[in-house]
PDB file of N, CA and C in Angstrom:
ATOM      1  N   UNK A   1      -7.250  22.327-189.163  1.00  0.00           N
ATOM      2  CA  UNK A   1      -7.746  23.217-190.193  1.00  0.00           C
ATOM      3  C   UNK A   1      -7.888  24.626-189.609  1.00  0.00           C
ATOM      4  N   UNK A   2      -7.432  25.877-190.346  1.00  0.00           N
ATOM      5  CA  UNK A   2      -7.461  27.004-189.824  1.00  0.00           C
ATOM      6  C   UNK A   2      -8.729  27.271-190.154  1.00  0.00           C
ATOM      7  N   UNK A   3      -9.439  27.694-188.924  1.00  0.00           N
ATOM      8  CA  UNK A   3     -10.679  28.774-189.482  1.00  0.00           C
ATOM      9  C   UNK A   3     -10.523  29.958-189.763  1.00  0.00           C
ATOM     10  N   UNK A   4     -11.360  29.914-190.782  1.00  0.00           N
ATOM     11  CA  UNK A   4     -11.440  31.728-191.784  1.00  0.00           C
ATOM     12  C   UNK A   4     -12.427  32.674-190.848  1.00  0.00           C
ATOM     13  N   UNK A   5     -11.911  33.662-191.060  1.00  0.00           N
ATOM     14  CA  UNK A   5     -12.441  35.095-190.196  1.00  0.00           C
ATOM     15  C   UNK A   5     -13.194  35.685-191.622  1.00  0.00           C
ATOM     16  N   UNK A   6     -14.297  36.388-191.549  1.00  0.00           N
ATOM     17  CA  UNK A   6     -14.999  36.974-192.183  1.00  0.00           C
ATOM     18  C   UNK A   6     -14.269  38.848-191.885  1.00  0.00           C
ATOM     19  N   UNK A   7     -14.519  39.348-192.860  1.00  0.00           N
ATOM     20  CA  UNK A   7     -14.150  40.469-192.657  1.00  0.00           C
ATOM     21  C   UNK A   7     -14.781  41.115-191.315  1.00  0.00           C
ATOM     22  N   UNK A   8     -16.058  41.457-190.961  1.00  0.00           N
ATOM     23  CA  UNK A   8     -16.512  41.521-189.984  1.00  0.00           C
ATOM     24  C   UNK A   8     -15.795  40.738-188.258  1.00  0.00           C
ATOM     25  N   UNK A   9     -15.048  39.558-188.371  1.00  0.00           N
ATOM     26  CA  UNK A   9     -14.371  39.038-187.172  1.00  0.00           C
ATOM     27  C   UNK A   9     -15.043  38.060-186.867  1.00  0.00           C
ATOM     28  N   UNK A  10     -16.336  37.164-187.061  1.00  0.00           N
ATOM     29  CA  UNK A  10     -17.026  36.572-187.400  1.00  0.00           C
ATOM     30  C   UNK A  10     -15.933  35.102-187.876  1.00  0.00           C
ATOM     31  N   UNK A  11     -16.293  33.835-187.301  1.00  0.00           N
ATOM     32  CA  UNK A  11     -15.983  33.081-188.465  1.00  0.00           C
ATOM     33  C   UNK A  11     -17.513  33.022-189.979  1.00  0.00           C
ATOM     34  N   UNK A  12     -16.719  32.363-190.840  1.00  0.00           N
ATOM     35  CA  UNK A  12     -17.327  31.902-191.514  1.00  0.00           C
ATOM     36  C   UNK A  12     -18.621  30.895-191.348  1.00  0.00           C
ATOM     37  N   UNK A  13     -18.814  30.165-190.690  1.00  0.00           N
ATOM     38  CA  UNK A  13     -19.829  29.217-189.441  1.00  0.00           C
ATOM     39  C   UNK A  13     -20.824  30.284-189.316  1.00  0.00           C
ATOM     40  N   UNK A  14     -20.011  31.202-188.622  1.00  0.00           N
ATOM     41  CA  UNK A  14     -20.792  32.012-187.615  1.00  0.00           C
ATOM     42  C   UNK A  14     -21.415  33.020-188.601  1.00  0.00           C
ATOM     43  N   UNK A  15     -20.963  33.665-189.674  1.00  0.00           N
ATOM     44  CA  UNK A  15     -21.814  34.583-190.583  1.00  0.00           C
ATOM     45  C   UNK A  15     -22.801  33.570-191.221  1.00  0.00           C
ATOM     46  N   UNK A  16     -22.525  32.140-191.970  1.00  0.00           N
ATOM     47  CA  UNK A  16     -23.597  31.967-192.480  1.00  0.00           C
ATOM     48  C   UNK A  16     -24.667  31.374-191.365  1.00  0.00           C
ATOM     49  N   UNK A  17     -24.444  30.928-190.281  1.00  0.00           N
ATOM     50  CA  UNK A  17     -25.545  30.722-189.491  1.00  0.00           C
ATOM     51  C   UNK A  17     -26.894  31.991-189.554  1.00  0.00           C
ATOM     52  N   UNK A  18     -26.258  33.133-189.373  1.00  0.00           N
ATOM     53  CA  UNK A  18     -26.486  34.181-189.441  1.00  0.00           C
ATOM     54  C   UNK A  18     -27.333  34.597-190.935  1.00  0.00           C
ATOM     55  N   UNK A  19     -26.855  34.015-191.905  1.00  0.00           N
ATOM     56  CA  UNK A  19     -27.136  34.603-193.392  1.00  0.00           C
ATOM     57  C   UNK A  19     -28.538  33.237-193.561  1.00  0.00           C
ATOM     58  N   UNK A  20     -28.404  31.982-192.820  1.00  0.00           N
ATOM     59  CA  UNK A  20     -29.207  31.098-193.455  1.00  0.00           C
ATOM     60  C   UNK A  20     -30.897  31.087-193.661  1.00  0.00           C
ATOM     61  N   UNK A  21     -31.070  31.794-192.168  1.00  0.00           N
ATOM     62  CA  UNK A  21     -32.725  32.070-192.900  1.00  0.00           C
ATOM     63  C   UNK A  21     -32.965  32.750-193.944  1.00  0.00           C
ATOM     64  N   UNK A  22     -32.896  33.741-194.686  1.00  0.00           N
ATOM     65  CA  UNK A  22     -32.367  34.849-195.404  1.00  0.00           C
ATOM     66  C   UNK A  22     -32.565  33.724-196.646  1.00  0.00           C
ATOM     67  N   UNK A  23     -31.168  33.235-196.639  1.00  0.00           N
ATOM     68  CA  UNK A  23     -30.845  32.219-198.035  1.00  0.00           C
ATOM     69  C   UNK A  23     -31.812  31.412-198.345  1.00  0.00           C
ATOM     70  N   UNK A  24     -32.474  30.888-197.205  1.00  0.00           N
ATOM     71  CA  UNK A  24     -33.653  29.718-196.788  1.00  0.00           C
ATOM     72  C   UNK A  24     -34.850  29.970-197.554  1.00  0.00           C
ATOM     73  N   UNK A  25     -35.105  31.666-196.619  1.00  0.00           N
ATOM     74  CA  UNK A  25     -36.475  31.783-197.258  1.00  0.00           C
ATOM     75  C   UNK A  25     -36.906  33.165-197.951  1.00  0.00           C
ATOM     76  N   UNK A  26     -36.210  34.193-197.458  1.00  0.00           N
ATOM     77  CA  UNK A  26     -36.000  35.525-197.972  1.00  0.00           C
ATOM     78  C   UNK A  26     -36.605  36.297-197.104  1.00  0.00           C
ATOM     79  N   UNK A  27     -36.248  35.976-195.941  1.00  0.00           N
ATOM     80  CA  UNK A  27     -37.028  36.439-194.789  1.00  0.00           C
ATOM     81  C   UNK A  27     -36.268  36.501-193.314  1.00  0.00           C
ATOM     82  N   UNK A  28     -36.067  37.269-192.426  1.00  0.00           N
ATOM     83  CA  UNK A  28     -34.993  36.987-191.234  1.00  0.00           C
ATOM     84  C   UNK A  28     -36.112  36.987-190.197  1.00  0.00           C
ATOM     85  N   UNK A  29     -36.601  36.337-189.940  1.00  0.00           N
ATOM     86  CA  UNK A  29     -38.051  36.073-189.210  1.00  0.00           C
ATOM     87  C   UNK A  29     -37.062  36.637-187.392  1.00  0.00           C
ATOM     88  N   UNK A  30     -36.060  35.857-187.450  1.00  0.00           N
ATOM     89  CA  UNK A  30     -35.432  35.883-185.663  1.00  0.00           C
ATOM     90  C   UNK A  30     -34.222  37.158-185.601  1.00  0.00           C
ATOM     91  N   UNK A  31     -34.250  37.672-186.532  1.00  0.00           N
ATOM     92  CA  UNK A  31     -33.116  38.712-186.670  1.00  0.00           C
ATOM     93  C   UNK A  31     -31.459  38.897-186.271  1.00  0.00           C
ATOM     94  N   UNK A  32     -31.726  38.083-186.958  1.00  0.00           N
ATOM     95  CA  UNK A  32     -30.372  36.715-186.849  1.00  0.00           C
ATOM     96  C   UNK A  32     -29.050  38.057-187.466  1.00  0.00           C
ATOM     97  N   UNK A  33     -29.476  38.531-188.325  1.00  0.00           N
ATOM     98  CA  UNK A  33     -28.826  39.599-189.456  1.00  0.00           C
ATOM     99  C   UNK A  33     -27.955  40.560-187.979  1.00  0.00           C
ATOM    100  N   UNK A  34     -29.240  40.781-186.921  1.00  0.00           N
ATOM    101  CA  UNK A  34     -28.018  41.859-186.569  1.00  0.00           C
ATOM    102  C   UNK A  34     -27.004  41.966-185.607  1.00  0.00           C
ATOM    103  N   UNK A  35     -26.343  40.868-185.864  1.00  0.00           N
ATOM    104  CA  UNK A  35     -25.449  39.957-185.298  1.00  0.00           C
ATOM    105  C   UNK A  35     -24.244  40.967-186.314  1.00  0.00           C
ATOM    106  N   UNK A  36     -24.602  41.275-187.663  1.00  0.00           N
ATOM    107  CA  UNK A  36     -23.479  41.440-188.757  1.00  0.00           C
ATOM    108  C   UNK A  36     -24.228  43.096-188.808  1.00  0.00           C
ATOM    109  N   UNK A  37     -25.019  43.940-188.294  1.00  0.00           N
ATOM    110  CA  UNK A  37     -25.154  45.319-188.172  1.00  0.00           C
ATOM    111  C   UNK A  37     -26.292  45.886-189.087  1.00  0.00           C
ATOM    112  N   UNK A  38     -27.113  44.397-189.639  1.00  0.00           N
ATOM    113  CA  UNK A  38     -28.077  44.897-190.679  1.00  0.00           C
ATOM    114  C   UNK A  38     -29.228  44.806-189.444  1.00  0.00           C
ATOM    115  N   UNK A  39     -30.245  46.164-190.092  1.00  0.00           N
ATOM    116  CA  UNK A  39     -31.492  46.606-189.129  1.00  0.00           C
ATOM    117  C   UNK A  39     -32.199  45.382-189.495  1.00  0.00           C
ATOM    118  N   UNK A  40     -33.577  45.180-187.922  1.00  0.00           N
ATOM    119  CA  UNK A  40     -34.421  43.820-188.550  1.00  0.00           C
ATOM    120  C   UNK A  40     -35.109  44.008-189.889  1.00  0.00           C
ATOM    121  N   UNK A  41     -35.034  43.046-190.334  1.00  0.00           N
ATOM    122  CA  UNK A  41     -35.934  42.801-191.647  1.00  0.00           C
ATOM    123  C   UNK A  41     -37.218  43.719-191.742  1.00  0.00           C
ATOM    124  N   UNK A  42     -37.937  43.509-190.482  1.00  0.00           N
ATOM    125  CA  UNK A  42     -38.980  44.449-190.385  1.00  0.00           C
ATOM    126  C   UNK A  42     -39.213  45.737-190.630  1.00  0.00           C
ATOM    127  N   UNK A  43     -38.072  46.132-190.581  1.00  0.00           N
ATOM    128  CA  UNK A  43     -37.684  47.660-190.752  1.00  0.00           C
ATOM    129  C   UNK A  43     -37.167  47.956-191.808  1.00  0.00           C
ATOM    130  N   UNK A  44     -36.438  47.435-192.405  1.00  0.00           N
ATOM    131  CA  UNK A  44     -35.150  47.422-193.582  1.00  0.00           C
ATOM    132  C   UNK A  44     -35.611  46.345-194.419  1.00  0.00           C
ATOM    133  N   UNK A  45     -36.474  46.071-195.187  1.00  0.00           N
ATOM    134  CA  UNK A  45     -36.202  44.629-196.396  1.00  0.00           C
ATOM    135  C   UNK A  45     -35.168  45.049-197.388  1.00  0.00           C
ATOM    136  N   UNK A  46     -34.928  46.058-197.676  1.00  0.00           N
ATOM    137  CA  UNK A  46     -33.551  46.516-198.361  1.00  0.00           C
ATOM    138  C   UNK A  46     -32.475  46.279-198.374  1.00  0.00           C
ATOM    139  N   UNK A  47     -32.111  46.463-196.769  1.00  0.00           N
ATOM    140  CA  UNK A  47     -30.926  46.469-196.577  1.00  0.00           C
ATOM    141  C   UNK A  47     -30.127  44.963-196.470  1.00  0.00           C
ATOM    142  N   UNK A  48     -31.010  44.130-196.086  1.00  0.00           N
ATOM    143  CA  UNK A  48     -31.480  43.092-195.702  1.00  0.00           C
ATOM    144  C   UNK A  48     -30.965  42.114-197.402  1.00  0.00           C
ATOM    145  N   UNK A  49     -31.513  42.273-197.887  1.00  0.00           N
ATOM    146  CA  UNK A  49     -31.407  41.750-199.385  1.00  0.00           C
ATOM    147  C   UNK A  49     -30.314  42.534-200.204  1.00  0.00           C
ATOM    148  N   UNK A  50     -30.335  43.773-199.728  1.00  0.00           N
ATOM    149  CA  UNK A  50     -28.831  44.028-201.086  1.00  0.00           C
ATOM    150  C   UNK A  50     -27.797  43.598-200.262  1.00  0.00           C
ATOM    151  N   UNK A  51     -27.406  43.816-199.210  1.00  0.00           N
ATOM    152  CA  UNK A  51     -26.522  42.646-198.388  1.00  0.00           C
ATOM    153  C   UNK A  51     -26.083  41.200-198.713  1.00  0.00           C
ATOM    154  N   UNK A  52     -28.191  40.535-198.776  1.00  0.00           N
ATOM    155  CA  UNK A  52     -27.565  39.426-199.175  1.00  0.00           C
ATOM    156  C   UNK A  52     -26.865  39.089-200.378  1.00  0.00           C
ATOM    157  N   UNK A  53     -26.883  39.625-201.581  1.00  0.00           N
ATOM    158  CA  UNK A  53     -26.143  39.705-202.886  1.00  0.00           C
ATOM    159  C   UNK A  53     -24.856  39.102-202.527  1.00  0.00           C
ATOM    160  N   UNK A  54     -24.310  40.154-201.617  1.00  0.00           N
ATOM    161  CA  UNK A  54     -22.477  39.727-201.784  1.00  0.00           C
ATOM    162  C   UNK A  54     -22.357  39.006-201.017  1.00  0.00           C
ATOM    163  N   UNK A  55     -23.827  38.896-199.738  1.00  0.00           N
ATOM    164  CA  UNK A  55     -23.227  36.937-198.798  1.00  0.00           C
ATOM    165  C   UNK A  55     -23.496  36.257-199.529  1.00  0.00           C
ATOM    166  N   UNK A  56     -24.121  36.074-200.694  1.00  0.00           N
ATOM    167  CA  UNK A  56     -24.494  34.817-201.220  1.00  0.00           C
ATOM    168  C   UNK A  56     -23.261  34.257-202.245  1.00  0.00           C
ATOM    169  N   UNK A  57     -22.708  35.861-203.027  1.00  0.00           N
ATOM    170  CA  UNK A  57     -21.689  35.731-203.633  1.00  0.00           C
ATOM    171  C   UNK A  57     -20.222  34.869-202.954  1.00  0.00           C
ATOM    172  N   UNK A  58     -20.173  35.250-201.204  1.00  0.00           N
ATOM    173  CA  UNK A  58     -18.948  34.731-200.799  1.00  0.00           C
ATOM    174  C   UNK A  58     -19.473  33.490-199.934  1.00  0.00           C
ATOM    175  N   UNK A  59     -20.851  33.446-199.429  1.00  0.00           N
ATOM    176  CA  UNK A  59     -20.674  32.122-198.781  1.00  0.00           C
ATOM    177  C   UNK A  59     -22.424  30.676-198.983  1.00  0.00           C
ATOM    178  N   UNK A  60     -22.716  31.417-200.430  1.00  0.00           N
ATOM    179  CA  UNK A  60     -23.912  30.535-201.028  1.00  0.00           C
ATOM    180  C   UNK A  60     -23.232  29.287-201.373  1.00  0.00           C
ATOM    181  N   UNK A  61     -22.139  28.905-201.897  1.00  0.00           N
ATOM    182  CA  UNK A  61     -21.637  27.360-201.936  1.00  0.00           C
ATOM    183  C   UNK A  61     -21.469  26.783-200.391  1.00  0.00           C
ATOM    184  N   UNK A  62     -21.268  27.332-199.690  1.00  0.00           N
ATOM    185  CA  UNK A  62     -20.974  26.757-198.359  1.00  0.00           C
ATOM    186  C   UNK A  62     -22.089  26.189-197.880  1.00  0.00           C
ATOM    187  N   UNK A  63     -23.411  27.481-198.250  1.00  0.00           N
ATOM    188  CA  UNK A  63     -24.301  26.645-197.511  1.00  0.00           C
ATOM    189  C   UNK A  63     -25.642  26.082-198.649  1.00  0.00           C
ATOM    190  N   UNK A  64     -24.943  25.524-199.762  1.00  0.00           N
ATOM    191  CA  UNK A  64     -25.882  24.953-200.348  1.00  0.00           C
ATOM    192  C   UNK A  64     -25.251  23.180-200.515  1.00  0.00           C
ATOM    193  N   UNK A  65     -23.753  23.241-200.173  1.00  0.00           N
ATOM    194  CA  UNK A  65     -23.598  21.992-199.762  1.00  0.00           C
ATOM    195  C   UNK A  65     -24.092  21.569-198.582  1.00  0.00           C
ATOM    196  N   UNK A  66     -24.789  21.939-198.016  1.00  0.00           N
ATOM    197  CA  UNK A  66     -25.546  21.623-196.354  1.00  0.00           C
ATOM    198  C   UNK A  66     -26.831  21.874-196.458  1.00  0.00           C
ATOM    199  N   UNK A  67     -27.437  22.409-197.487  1.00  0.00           N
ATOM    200  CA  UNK A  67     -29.365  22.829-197.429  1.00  0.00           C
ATOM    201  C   UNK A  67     -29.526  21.927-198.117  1.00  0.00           C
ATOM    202  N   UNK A  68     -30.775  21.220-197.243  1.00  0.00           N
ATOM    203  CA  UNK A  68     -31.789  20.191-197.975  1.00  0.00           C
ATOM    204  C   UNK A  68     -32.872  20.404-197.768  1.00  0.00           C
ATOM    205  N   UNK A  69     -33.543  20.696-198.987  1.00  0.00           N
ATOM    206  CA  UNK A  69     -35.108  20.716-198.722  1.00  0.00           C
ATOM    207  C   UNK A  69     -35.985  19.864-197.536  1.00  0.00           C
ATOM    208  N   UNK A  70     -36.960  21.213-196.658  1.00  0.00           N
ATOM    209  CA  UNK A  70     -37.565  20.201-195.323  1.00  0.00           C
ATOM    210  C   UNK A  70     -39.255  20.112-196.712  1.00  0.00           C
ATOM    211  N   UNK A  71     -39.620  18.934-196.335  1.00  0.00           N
ATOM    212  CA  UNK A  71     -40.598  18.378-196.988  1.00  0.00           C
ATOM    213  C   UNK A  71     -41.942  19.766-196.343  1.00  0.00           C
ATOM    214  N   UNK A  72     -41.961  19.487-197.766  1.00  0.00           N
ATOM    215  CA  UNK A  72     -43.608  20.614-197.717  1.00  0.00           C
ATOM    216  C   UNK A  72     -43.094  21.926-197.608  1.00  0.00           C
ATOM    217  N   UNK A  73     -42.095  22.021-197.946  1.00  0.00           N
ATOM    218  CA  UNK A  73     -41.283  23.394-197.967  1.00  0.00           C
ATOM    219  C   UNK A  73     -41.041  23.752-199.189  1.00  0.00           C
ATOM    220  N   UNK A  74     -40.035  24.551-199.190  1.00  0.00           N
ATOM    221  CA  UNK A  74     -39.326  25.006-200.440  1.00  0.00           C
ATOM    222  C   UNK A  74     -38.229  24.140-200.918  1.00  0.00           C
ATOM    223  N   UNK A  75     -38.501  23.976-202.006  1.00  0.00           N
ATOM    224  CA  UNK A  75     -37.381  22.836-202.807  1.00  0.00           C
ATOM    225  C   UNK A  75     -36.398  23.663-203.511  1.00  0.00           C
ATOM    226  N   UNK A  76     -36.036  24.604-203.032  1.00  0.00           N
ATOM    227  CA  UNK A  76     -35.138  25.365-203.523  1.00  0.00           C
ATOM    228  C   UNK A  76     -34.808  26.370-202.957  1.00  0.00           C
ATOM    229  N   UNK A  77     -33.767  27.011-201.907  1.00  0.00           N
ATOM    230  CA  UNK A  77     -33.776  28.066-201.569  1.00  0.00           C
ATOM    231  C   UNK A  77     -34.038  29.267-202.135  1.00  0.00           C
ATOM    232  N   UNK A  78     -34.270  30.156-201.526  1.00  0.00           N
ATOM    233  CA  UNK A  78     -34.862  31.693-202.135  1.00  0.00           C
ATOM    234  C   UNK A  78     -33.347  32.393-202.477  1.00  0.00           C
ATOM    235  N   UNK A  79     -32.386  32.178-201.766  1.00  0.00           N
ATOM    236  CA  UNK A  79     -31.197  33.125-202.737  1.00  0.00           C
ATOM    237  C   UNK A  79     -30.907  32.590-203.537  1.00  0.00           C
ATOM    238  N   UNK A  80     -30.881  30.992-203.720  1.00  0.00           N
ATOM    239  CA  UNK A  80     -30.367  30.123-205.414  1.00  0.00           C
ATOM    240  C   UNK A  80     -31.586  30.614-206.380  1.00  0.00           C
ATOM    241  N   UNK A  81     -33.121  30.755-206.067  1.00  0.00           N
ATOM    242  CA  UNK A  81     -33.806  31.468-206.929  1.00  0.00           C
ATOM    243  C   UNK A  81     -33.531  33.242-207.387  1.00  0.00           C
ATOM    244  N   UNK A  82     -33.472  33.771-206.217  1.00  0.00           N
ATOM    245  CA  UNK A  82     -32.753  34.716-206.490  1.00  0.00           C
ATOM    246  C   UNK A  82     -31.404  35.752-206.998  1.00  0.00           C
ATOM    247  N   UNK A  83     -30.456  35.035-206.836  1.00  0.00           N
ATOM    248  CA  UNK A  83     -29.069  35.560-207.107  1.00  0.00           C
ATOM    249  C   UNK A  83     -28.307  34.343-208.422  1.00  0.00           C
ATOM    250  N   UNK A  84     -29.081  33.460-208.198  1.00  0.00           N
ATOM    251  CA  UNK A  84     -28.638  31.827-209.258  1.00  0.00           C
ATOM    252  C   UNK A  84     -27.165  31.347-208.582  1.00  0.00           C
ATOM    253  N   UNK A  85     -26.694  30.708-209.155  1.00  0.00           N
ATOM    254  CA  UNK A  85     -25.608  29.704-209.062  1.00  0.00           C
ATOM    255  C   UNK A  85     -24.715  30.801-208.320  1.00  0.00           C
ATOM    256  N   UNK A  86     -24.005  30.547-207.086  1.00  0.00           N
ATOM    257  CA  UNK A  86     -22.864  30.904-206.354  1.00  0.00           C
ATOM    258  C   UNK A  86     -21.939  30.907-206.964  1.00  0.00           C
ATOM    259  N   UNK A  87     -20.408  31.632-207.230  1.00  0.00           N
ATOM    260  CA  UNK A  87     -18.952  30.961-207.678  1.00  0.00           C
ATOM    261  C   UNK A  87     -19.356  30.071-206.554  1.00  0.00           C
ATOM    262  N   UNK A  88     -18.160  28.606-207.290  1.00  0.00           N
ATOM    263  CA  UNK A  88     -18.168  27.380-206.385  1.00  0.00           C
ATOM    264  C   UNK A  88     -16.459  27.818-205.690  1.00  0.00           C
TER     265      UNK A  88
END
């Protein structure tokens, strides 16, 4: 199977690893983001979130076939509450 390159040079793996706290919880607690050139969360919640829009747009199916609610958590990720249904 060929792996896909993200525009950035990034595989695909490797950006949403990157995008999953974010998607998780709406939050980049480890600053995972600036791996892909976004400032920490701490600094930027902006930049941080209008970003996520178009990761969620190109890689929210990817990683909602793989998120399962951890018990006593959130039963729903924060970008499927936020942005709704991914294209599949």
């Amino acid at each position: 199977m060929k792996r896909r390159r993200t525009v950035n040079g990034m595989s695909e793996a490797e950006e949403l690893a990157a995008w999953t706290p974010l998607f998780t919880c709406g939050y980049d607690f480890f600053h995972n983001l600036g791996v892909l050139g976004i400032p920490p969360f701490q600094d930027d919640h902006d930049a941080a979130r209008t970003a996520a829009a178009s990761a969620w747009q190109r890689l929210g199916a990817v990683f909602l076939a793989t998120w399962w609610p951890v018990p006593g958590g959130r039963q729903h990720p924060w970008a499927l509450e936020t942005f709704g249904d991914p294209p599949a």
